[in-house]
C-alpha atoms as a PDB file:
ATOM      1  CA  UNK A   1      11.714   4.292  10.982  1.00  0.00           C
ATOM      2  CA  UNK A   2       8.118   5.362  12.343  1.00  0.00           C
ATOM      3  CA  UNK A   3       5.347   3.215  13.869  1.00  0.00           C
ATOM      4  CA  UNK A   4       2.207   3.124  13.539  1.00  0.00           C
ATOM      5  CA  UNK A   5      -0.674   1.093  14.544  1.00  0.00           C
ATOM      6  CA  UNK A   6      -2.634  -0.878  11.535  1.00  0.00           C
ATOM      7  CA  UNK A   7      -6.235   0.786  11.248  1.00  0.00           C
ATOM      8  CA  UNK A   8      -9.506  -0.491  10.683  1.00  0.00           C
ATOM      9  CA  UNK A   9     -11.657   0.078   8.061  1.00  0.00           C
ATOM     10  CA  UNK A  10     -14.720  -1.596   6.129  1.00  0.00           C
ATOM     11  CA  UNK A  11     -13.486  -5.063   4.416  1.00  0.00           C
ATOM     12  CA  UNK A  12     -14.235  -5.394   0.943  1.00  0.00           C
ATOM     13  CA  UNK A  13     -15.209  -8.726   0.084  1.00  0.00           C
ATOM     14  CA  UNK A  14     -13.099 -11.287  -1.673  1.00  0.00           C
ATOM     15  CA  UNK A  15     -13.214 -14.235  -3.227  1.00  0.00           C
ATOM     16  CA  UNK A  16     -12.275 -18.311  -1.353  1.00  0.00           C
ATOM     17  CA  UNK A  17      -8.584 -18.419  -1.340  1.00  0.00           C
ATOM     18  CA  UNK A  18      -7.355 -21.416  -2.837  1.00  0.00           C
ATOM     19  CA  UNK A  19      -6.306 -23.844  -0.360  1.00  0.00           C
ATOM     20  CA  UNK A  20      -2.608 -23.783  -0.016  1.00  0.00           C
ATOM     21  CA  UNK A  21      -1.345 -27.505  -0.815  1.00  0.00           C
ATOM     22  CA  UNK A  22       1.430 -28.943   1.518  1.00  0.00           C
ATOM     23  CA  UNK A  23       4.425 -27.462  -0.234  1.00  0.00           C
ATOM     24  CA  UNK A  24       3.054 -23.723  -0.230  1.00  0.00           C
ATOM     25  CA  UNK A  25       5.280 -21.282  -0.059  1.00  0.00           C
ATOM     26  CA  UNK A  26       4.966 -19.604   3.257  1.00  0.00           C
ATOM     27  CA  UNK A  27       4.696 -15.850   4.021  1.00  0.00           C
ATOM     28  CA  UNK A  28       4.885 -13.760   7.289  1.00  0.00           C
ATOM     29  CA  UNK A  29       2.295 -10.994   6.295  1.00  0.00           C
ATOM     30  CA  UNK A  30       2.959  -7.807   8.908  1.00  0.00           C
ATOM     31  CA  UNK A  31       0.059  -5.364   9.396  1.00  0.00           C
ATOM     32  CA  UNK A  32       0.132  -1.850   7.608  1.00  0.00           C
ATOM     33  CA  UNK A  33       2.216   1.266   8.541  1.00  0.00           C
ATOM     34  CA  UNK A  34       3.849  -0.448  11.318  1.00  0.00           C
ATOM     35  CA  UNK A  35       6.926  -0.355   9.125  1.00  0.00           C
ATOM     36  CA  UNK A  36       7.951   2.339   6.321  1.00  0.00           C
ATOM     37  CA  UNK A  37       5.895   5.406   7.303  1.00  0.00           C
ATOM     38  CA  UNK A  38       2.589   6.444   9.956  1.00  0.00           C
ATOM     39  CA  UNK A  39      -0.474   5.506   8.123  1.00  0.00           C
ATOM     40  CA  UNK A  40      -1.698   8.746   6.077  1.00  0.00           C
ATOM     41  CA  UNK A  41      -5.217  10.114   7.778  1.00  0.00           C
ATOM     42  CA  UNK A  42      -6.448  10.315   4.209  1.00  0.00           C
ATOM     43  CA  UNK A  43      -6.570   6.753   3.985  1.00  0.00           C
ATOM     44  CA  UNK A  44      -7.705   5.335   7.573  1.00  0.00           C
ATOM     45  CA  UNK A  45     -10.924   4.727   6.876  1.00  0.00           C
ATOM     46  CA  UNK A  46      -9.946   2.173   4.113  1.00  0.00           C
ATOM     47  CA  UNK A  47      -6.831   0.620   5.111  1.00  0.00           C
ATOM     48  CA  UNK A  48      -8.509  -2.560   6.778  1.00  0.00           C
ATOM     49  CA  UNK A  49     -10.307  -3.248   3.182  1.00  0.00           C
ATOM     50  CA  UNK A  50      -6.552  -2.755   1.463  1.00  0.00           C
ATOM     51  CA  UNK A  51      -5.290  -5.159   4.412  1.00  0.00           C
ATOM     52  CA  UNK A  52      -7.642  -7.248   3.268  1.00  0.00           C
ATOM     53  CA  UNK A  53      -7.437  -7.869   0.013  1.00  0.00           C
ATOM     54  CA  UNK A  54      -3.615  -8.233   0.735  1.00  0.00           C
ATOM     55  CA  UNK A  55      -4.365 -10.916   2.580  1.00  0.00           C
ATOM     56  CA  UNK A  56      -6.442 -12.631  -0.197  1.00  0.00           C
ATOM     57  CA  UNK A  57      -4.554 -11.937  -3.133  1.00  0.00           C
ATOM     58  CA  UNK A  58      -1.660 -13.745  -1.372  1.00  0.00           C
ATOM     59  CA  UNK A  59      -4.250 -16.739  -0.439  1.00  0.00           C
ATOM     60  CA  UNK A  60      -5.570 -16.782  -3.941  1.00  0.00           C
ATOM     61  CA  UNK A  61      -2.461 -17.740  -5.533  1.00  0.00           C
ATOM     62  CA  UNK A  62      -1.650 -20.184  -2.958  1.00  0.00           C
ATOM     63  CA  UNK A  63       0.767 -18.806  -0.261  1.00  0.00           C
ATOM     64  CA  UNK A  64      -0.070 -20.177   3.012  1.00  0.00           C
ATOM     65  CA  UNK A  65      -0.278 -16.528   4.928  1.00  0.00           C
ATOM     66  CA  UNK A  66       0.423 -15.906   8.385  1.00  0.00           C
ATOM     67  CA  UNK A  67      -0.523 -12.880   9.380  1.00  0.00           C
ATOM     68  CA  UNK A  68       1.042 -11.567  12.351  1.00  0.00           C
ATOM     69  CA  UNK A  69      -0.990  -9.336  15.546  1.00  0.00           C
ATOM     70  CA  UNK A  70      -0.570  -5.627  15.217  1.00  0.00           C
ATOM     71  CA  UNK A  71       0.876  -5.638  18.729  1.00  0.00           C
ATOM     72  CA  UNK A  72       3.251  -8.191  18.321  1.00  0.00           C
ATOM     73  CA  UNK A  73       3.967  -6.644  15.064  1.00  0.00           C
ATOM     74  CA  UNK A  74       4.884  -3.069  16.590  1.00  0.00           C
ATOM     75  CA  UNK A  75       7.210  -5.182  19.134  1.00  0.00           C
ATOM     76  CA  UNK A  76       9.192  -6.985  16.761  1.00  0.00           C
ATOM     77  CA  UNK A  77       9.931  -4.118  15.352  1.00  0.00           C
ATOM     78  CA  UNK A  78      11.002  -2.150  18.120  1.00  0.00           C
ATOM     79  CA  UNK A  79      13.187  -4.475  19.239  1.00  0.00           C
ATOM     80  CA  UNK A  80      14.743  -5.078  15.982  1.00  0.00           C
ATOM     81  CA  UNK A  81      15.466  -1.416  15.798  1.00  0.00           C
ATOM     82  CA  UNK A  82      17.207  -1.391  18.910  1.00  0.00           C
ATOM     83  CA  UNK A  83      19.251  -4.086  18.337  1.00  0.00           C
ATOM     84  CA  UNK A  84      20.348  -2.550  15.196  1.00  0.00           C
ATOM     85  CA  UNK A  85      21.101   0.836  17.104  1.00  0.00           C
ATOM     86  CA  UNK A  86      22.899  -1.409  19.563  1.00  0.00           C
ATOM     87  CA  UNK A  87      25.077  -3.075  16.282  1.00  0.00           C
ATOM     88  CA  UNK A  88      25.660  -0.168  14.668  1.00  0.00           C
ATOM     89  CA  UNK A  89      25.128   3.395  15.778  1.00  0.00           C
ATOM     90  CA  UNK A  90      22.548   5.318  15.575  1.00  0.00           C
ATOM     91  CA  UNK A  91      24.238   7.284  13.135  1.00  0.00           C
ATOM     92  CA  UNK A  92      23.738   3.843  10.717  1.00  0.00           C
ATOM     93  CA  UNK A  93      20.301   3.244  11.228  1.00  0.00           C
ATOM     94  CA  UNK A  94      18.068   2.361   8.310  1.00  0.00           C
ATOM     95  CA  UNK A  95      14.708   1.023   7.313  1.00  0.00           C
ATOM     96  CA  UNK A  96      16.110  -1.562   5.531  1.00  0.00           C
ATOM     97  CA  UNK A  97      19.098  -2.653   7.682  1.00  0.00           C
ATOM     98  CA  UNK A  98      16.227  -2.791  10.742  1.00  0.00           C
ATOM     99  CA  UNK A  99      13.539  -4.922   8.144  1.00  0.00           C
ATOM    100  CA  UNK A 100      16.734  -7.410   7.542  1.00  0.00           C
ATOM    101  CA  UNK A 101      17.397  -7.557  11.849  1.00  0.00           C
ATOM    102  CA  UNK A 102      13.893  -8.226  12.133  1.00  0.00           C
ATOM    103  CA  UNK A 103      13.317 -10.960   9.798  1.00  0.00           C
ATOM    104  CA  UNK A 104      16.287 -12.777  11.135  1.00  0.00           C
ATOM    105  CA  UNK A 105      14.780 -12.526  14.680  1.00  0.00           C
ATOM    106  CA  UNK A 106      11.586 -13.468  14.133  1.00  0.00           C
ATOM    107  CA  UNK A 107      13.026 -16.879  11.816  1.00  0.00           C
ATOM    108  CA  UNK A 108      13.632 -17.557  15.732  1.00  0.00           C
ATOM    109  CA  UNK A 109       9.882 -18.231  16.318  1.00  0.00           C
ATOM    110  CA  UNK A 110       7.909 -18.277  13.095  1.00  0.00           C
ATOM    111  CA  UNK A 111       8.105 -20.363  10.022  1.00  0.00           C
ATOM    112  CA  UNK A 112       8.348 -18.683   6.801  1.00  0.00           C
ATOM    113  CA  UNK A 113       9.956 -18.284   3.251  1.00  0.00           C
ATOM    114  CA  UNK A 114       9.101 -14.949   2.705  1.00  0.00           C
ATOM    115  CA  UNK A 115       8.733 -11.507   5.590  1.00  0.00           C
ATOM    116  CA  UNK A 116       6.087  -9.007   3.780  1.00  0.00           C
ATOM    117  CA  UNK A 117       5.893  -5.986   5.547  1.00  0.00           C
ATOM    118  CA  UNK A 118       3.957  -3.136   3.553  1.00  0.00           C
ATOM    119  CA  UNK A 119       2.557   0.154   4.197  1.00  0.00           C
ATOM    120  CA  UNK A 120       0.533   2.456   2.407  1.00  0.00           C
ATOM    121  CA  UNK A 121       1.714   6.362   1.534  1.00  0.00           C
ATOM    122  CA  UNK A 122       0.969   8.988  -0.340  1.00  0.00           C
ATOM    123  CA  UNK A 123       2.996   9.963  -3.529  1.00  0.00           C
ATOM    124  CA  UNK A 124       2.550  13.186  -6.202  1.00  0.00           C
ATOM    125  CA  UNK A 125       0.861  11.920  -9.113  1.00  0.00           C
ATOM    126  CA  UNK A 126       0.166  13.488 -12.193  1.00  0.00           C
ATOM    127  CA  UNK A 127      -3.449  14.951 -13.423  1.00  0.00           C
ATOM    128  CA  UNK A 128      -3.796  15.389 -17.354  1.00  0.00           C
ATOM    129  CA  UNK A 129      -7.017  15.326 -19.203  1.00  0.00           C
ATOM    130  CA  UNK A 130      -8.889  14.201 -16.482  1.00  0.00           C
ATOM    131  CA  UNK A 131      -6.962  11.156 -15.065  1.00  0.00           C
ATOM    132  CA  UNK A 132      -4.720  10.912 -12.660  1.00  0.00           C
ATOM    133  CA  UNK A 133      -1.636   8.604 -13.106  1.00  0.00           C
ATOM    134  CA  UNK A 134       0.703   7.178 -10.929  1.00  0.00           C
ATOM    135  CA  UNK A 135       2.563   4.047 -10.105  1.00  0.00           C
ATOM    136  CA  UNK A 136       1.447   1.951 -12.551  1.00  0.00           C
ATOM    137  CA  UNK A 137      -2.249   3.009 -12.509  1.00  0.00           C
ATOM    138  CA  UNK A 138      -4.410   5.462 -13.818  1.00  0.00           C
ATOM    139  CA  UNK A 139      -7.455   7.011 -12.300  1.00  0.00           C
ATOM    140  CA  UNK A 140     -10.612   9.155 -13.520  1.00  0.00           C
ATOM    141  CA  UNK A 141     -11.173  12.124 -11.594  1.00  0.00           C
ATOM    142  CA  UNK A 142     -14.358  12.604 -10.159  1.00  0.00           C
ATOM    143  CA  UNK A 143     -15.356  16.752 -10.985  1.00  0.00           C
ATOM    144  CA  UNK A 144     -18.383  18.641  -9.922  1.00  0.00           C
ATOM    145  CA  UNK A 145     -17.888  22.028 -12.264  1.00  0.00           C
ATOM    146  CA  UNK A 146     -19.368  25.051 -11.296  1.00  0.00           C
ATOM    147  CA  UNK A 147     -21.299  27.090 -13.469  1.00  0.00           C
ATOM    148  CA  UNK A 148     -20.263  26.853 -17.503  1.00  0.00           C
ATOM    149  CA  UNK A 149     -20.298  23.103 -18.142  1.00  0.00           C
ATOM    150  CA  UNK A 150     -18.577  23.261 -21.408  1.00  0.00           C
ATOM    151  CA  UNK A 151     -16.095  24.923 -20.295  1.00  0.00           C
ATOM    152  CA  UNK A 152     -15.345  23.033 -17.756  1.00  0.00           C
ATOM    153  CA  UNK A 153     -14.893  20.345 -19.653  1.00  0.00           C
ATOM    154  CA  UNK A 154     -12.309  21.935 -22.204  1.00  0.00           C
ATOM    155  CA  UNK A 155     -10.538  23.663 -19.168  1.00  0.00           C
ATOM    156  CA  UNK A 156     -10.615  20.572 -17.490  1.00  0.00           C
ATOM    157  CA  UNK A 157      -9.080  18.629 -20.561  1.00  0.00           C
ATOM    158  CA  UNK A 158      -6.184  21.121 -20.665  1.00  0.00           C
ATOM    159  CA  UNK A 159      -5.363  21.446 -16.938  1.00  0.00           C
ATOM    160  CA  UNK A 160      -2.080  19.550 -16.012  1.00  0.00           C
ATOM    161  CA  UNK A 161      -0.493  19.317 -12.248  1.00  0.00           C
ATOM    162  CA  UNK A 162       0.355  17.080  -9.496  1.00  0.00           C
ATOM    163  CA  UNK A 163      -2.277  15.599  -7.008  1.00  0.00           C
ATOM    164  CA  UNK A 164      -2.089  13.341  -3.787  1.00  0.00           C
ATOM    165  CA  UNK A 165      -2.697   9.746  -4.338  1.00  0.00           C
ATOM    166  CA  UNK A 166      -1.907   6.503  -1.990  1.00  0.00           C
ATOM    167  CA  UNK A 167       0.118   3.781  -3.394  1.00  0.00           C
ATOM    168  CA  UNK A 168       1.002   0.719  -1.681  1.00  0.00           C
ATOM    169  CA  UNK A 169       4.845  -0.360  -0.642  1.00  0.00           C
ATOM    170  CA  UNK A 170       5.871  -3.726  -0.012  1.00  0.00           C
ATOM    171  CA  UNK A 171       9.378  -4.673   1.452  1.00  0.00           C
ATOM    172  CA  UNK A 172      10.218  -8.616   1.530  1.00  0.00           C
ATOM    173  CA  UNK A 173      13.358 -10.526   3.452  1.00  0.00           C
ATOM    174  CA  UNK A 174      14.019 -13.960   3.298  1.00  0.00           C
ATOM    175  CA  UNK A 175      14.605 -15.406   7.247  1.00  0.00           C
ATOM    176  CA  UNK A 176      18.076 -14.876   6.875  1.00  0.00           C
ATOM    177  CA  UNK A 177      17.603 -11.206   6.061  1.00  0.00           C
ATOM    178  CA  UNK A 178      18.096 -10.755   3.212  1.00  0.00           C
ATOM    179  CA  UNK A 179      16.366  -8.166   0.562  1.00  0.00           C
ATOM    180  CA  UNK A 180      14.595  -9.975  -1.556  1.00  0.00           C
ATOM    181  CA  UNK A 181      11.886  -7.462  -3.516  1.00  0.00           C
ATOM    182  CA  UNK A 182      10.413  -4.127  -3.138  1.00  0.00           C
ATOM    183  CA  UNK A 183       7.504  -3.002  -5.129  1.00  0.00           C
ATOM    184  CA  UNK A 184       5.067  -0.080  -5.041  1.00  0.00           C
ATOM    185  CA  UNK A 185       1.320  -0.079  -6.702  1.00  0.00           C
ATOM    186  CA  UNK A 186      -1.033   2.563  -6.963  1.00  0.00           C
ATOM    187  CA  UNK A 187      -4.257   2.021  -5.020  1.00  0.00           C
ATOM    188  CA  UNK A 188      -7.374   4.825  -5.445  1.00  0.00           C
ATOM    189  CA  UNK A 189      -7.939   8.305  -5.665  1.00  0.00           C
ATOM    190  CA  UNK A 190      -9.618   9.523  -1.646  1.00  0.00           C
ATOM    191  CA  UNK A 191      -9.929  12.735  -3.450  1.00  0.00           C
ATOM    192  CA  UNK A 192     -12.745  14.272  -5.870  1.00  0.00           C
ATOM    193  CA  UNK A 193     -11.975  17.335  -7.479  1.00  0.00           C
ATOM    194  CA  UNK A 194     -14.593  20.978  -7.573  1.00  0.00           C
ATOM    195  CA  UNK A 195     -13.731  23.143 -10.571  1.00  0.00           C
ATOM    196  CA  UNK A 196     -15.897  26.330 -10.188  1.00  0.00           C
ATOM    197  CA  UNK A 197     -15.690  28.516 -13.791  1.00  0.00           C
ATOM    198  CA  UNK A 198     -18.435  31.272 -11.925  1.00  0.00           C
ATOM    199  CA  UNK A 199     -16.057  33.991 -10.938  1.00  0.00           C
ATOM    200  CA  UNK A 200     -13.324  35.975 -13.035  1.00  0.00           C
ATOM    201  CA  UNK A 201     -10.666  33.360 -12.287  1.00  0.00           C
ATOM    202  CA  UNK A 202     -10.499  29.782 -12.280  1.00  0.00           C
ATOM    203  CA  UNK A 203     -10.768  27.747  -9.292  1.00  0.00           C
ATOM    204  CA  UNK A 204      -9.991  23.787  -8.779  1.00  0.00           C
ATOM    205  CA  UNK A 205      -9.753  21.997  -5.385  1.00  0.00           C
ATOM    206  CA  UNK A 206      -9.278  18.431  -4.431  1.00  0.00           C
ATOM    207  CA  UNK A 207     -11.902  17.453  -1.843  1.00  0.00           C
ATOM    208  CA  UNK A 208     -11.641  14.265   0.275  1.00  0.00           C
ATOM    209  CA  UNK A 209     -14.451  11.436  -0.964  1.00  0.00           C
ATOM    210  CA  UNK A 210     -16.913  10.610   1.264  1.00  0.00           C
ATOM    211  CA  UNK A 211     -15.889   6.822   1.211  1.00  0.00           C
ATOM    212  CA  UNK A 212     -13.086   5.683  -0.045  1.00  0.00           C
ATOM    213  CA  UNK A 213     -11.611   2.228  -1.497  1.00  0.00           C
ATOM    214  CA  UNK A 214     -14.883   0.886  -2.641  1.00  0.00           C
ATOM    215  CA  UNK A 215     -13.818  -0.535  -5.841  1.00  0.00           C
ATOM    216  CA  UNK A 216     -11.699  -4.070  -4.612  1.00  0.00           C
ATOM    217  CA  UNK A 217     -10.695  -4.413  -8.715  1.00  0.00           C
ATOM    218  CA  UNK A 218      -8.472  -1.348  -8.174  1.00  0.00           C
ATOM    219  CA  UNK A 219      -7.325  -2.480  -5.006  1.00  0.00           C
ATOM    220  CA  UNK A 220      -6.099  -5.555  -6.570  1.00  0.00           C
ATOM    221  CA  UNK A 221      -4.634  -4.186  -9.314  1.00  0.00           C
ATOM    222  CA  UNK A 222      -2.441  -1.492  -7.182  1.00  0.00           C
ATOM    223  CA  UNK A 223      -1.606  -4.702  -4.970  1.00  0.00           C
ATOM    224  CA  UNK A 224      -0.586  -6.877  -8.212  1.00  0.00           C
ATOM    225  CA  UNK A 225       1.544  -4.074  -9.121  1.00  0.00           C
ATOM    226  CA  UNK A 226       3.383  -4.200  -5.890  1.00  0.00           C
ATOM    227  CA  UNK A 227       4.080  -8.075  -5.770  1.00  0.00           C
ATOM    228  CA  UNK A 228       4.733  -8.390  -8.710  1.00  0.00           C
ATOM    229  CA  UNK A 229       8.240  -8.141  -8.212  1.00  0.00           C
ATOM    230  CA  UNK A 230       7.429 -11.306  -5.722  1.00  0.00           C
ATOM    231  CA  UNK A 231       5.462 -13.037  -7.298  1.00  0.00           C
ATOM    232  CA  UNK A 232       8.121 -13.270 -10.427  1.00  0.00           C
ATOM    233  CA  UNK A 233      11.266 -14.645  -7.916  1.00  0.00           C
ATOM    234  CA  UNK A 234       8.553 -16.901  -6.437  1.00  0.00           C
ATOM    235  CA  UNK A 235       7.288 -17.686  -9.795  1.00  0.00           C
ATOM    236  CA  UNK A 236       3.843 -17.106  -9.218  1.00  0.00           C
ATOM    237  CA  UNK A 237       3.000 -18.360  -6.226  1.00  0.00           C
ATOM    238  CA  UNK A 238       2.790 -22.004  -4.933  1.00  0.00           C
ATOM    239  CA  UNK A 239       0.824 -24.800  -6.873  1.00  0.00           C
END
């Protein structure tokens, strides 16, 4: 189990959530990477615009959304960890065993149907043809060739291997603890790609982007991908 606090990041806009009627199903929304794993450095500078459109993808279809502090957030979870280690050893600890400890502690002082506690990391995902693919999405790669462009293109349509791309995770527990979901999208590529075909030998390196998560479409899609496991049990969201 790591910590880590939520970062910052630009905000991509989004649209007015609709207003969540009285009988709304309520969700306890916890900030990034505080559970599951640190936040990866390749995607700081965009995980506040993947918080929030998080946030208002859960709005949109209705949930009424509390979203809980980062520093209250990291406490929760300490203290549900150590009350696990306290239950059971730390031999017996688990991510999931702590996420079901914490949602039954925090039932104590918050009001909710659903805990949500997600975290962004990076997974191996496959490059053919030019596109990247990986948990349920599919990316273009971005490729500034080097000297012959034609055959950079036909090496480039041939070339197959794994990449780094960020997905998004999301756990939920009902208040009682129990699992109810866990889902995993695929978000962006942070990476471009340089091919240079000048010298004897081939050569092909991923290079960070310059900004990164500027598309909110593909944001939502990786993110609709992830609930979507939640949003079938809760059959859609709330009306």
């Amino acid at each position: 189990m790591l910590l880590a606090p939520a970062c910052g990041g630009g905000q991509a806009p989004r649209p007015d959530p609709r207003p969540a009627g009285p009988h709304a199903r309520r969700v306890l929304l916890f900030p990034l990477n505080v559970v599951g794993v640190e936040l990866p450095k390749e995607v700081e500078a965009g995980a506040g615009a993947v918080a929030s459109e998080l946030l208002g993808y859960l709005e949109g279809r209705g949930f009424a959304v509390e979203a809980l502090d980062p520093g209250a957030a990291r406490d929760a979870w300490l203290r549900a960890g150590a009350a696990l280690k306290a239950e059971v050893g730390a031999e017996k600890l688990s991510l999931e065993g702590a996420a079901s400890t914490l949602a039954r502690q925090l039932r104590e002082t918050h009001d909710f149907e659903a805990l949500l506690l997600p975290w962004i990391a990076m997974q191996a995902a496959r490059l053919k043809d030019g596109v990247v693919a990986w948990d349920g999405v599919k990316r273009r790669l971005e490729v500034a060739a080097e000297g012959r462009n034609k055959r950079a293109r036909w090496v480039l349509g041939r070339l197959e291997l794994w990449v780094k791309a960020p997905s998004l995770h999301v756990l939920g527990f009902s208040p009682d603890g129990e699992k109810l979901f866990e889902g995993v999208g695929g978000l962006d590529l942070v990476d471009d790609a340089e091919l240079d075909l000048s010298a004897s030998k081939i050569q092909f390196d991923m290079t960070p982007k310059r900004q990164i998560f500027q598309d909110p479409a593909r944001l939502r899609e990786g993110i609709a991908i992830a609930l979507e496991p939640f949003l079938s049990r809760a059959g859609g969201g709330a009306e």
